[in-house]
C-alpha atoms as a PDB file:
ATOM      1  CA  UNK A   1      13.047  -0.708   4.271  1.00  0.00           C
ATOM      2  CA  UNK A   2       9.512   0.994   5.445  1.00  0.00           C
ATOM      3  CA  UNK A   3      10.719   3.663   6.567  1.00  0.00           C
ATOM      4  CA  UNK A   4      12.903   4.450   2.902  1.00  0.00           C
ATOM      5  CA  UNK A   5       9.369   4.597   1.631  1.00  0.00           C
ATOM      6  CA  UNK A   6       7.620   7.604   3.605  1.00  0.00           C
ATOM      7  CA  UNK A   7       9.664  10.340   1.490  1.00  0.00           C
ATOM      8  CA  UNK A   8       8.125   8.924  -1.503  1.00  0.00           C
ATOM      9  CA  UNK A   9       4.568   9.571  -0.300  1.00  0.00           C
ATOM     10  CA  UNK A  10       5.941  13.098   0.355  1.00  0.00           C
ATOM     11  CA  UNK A  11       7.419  13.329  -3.452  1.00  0.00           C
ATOM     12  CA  UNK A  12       3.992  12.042  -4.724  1.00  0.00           C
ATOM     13  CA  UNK A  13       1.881  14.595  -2.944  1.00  0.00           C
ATOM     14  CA  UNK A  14       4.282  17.635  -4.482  1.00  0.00           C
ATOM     15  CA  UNK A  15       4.377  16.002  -8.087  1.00  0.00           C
ATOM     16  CA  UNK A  16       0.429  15.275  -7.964  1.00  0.00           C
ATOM     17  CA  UNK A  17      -0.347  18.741  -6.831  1.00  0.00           C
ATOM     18  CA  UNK A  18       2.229  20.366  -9.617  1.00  0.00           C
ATOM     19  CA  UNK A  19       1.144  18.204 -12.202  1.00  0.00           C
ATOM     20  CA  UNK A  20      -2.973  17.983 -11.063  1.00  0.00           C
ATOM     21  CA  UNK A  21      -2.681  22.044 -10.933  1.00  0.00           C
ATOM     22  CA  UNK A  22      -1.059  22.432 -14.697  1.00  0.00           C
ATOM     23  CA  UNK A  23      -3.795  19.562 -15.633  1.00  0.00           C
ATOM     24  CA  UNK A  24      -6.747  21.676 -14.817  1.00  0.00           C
ATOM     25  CA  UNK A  25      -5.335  24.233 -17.130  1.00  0.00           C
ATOM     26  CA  UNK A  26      -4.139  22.000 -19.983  1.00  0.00           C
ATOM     27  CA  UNK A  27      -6.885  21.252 -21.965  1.00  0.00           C
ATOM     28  CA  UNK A  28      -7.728  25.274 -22.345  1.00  0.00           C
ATOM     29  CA  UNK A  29      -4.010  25.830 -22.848  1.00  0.00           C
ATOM     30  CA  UNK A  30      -4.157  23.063 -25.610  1.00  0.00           C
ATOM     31  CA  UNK A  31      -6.421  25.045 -27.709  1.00  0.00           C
ATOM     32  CA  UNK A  32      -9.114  22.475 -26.691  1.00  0.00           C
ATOM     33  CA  UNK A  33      -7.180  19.545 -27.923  1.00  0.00           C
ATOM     34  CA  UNK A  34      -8.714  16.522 -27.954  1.00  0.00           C
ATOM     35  CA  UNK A  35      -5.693  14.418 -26.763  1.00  0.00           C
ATOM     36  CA  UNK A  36      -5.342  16.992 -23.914  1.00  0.00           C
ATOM     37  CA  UNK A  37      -9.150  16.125 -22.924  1.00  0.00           C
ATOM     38  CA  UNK A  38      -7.958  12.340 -22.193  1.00  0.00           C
ATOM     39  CA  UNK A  39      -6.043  13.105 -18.818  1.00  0.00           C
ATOM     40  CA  UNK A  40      -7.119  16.855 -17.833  1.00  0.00           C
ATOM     41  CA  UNK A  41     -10.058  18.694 -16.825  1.00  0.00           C
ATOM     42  CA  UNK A  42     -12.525  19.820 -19.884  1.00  0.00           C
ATOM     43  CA  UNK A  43     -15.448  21.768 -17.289  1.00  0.00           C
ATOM     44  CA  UNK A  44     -15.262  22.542 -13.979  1.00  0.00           C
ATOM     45  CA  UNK A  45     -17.015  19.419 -13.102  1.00  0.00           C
ATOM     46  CA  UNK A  46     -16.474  17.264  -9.765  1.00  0.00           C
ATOM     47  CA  UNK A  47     -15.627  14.540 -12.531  1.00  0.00           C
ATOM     48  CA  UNK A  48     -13.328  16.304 -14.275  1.00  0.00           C
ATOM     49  CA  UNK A  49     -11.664  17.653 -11.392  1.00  0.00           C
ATOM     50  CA  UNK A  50     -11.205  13.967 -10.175  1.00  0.00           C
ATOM     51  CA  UNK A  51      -9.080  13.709 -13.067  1.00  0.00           C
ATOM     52  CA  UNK A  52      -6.499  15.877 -11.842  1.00  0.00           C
ATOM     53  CA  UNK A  53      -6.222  13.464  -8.786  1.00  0.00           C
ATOM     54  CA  UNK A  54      -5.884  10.362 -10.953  1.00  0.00           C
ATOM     55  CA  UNK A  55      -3.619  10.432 -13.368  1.00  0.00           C
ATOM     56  CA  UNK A  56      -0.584  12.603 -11.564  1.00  0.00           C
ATOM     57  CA  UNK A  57      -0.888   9.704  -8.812  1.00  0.00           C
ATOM     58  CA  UNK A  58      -1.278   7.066 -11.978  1.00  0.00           C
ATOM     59  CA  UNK A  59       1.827   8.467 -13.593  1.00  0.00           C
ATOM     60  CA  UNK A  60       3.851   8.955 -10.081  1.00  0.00           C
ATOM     61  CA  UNK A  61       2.997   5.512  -9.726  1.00  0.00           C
ATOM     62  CA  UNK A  62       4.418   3.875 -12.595  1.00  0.00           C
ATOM     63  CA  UNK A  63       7.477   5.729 -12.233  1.00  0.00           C
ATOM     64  CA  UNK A  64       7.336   5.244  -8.351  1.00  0.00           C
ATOM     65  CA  UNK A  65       6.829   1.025  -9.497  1.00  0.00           C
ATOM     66  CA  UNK A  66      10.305   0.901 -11.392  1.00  0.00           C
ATOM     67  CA  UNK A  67      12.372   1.269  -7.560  1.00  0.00           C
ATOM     68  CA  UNK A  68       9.540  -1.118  -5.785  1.00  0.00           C
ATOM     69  CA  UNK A  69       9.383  -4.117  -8.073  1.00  0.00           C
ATOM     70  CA  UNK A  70       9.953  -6.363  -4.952  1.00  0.00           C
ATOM     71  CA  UNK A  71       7.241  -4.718  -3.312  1.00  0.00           C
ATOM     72  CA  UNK A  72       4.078  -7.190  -3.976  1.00  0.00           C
ATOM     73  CA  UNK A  73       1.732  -4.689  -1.608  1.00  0.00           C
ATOM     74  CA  UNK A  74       2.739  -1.830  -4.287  1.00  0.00           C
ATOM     75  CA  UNK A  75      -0.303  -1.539  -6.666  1.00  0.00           C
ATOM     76  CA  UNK A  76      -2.785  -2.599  -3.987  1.00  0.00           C
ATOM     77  CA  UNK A  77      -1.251  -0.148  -1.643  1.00  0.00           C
ATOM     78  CA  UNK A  78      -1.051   2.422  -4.703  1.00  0.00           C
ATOM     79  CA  UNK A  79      -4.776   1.870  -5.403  1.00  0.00           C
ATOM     80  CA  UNK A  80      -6.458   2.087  -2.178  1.00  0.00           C
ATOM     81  CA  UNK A  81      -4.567   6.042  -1.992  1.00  0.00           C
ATOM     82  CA  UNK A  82      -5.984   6.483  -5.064  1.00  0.00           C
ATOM     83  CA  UNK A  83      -9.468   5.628  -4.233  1.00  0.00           C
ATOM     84  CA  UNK A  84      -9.364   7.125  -1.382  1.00  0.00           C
ATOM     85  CA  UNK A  85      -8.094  10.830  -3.566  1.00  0.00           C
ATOM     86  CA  UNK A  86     -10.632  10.184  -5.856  1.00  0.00           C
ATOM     87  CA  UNK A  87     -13.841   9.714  -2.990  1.00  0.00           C
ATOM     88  CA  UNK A  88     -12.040  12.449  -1.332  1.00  0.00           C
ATOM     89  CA  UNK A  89     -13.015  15.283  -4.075  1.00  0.00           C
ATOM     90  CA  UNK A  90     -16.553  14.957  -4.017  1.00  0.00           C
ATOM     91  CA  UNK A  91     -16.866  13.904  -0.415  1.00  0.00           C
ATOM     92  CA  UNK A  92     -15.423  17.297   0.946  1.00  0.00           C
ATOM     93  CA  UNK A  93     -16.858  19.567  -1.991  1.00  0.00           C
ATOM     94  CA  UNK A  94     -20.663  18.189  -1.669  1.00  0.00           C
ATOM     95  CA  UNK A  95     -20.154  17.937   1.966  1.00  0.00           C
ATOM     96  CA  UNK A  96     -19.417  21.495   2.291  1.00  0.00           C
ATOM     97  CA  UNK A  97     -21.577  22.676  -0.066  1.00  0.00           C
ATOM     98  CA  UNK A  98     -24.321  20.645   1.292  1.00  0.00           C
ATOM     99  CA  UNK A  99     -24.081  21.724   4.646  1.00  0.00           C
ATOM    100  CA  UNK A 100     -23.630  25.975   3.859  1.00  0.00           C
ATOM    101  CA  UNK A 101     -24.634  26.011  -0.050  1.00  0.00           C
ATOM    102  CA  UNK A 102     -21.254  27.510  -1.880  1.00  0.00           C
ATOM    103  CA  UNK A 103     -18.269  27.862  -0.967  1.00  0.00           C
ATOM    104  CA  UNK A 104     -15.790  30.692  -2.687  1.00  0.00           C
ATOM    105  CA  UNK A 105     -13.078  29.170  -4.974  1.00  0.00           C
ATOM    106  CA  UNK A 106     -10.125  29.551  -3.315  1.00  0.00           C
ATOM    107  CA  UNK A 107     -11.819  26.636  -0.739  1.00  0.00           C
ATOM    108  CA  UNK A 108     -12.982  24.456  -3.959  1.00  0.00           C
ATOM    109  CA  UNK A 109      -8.905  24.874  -5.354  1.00  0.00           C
ATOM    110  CA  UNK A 110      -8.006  24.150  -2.096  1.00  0.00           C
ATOM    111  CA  UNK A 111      -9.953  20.475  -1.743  1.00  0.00           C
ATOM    112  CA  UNK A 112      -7.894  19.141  -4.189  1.00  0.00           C
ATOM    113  CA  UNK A 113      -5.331  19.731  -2.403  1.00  0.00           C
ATOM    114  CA  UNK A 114      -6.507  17.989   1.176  1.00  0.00           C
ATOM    115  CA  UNK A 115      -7.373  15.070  -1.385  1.00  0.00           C
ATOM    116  CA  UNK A 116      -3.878  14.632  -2.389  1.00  0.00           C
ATOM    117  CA  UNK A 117      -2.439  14.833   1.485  1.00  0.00           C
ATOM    118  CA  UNK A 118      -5.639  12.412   2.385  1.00  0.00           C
ATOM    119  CA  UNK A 119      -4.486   9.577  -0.404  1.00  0.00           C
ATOM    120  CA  UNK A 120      -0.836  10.417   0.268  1.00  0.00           C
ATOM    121  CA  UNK A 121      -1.171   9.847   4.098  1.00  0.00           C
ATOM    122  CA  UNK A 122      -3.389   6.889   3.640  1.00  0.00           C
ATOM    123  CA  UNK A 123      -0.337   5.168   1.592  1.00  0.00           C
ATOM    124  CA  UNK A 124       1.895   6.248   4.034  1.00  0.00           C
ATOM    125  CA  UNK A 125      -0.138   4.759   6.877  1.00  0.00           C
ATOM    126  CA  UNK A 126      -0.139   1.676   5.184  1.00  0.00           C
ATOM    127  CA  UNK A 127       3.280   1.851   4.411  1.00  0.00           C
ATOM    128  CA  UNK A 128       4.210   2.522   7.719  1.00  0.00           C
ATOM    129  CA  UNK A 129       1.894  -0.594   9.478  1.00  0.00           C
ATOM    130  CA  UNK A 130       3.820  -2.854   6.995  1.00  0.00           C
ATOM    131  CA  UNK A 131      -0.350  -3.521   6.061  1.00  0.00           C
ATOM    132  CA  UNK A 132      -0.097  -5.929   3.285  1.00  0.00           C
ATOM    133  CA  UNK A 133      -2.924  -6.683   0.957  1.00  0.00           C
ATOM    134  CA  UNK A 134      -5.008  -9.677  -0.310  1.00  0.00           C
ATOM    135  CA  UNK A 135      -5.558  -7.953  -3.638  1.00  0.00           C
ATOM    136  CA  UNK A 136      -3.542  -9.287  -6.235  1.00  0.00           C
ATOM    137  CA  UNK A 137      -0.973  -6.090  -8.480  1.00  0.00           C
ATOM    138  CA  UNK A 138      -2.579  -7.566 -11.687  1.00  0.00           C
ATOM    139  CA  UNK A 139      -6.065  -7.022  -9.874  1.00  0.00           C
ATOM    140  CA  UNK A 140      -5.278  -3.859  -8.288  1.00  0.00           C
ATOM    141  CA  UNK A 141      -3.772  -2.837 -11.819  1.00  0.00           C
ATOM    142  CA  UNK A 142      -6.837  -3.772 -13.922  1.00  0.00           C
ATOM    143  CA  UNK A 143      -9.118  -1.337 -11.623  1.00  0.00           C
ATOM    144  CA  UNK A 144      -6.773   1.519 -12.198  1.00  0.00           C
ATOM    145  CA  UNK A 145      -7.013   0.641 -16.164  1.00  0.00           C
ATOM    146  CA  UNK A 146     -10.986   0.236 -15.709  1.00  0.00           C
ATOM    147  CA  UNK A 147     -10.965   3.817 -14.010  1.00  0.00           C
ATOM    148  CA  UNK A 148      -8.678   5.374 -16.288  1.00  0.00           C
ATOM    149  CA  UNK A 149     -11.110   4.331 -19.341  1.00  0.00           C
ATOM    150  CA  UNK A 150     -13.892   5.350 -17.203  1.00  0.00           C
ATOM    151  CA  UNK A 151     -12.415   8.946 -17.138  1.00  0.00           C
ATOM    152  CA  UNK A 152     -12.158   8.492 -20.985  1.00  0.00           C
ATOM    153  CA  UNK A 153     -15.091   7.364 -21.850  1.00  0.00           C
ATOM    154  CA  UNK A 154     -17.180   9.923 -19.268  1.00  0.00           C
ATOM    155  CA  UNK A 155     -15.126  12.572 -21.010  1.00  0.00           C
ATOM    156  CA  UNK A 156     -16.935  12.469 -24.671  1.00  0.00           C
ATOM    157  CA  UNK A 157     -20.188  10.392 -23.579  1.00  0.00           C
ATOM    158  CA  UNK A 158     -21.018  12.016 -20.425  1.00  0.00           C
ATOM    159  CA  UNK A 159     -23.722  10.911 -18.353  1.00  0.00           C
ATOM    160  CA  UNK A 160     -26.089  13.505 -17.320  1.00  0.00           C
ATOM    161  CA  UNK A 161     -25.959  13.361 -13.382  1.00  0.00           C
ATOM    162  CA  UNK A 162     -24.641  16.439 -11.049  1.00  0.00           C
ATOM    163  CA  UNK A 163     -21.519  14.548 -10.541  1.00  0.00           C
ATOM    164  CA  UNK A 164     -20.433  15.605 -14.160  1.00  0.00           C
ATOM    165  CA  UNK A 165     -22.288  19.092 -14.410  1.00  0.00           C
ATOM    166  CA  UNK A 166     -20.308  22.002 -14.749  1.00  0.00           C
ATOM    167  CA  UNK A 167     -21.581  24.457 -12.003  1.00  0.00           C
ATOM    168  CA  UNK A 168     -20.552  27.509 -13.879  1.00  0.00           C
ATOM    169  CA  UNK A 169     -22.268  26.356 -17.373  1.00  0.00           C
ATOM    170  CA  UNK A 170     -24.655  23.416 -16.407  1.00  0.00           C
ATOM    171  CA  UNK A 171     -22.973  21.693 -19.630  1.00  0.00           C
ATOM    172  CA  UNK A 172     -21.962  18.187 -19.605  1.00  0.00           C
ATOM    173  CA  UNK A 173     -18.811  16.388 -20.454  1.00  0.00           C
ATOM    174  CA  UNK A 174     -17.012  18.796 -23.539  1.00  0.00           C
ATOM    175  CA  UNK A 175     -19.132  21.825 -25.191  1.00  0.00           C
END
């Protein structure tokens, strides 16, 4: 039954990068809309950028839920890749811009990217040790929702701390 699993981490990482790459570009393509501001990237941000990690593995997720009902390891197992997308971002772009002080764009484009494989394989390793979790789904489920309204809220009252600065404008949150 494991093993049946593993090509869904694979389908996840291909529908989170399609989906997280036409995210970065939605809310322009919107004509700025505000409904498009919810789920994709407003500024070139860290935070916003973390969005188009979130909610393509959110939405794969619920979809992914509907064939793994039986599964009671799901959501925790579903949250810790998650997590571990979303540290990913700003881990390996303050990293490596701490360490040599830029980096071009095709390597910043291309971190989003590694995140996705990192939270992918990290399901898929859990998957594949049959690791189950203490953390209740309805737990596991209420700290997606808290993140998700976290991304929302950030989005219109954003906190002024690097994490949410755009680097190319120094704005916060939408301008």
């Amino acid at each position: 039954m494991e093993s049946r699993k593993v090509p869904w981490q694979l389908l996840g990482f291909a529908v989170t990068s399609f989906l997280g790459t036409i995210l970065h570009f939605l809310y322009e393509w919107s004509g700025e809309n505000v409904f498009a501001a919810f789920i994709s990237g407003v500024n070139e941000s860290t935070w916003e950028h973390m969005k188009l990690i979130f909610f393509p593995m959110l939405f794969f997720g619920l979809f992914q839920s509907l064939f793994f009902k039986s599964d009671e390891s799901f959501w925790s197992r579903k949250l810790t890749g998650i997590l571990t997308g979303l540290l990913s971002i700003p881990l390996l772009f303050y990293g490596y811009n701490g360490i040599i002080g830029t980096s071009p764009d095709w390597l910043n484009i291309s971190f989003f990217y590694i995140a996705a494989a990192i939270a992918f394989l990290t399901e898929a390793k859990a998957l594949k040790k049959n690791k189950s979790y203490r953390i209740s789904p309805f737990v596991s489920q209420c700290i997606l929702l808290i993140i998700a309204l976290s991304f929302f809220i950030f989005t219109f009252l954003t906190p002024h701390i690097n994490i949410f600065r755009d680097p190319l404008t120094g704005a916060y949150g939408i301008v």
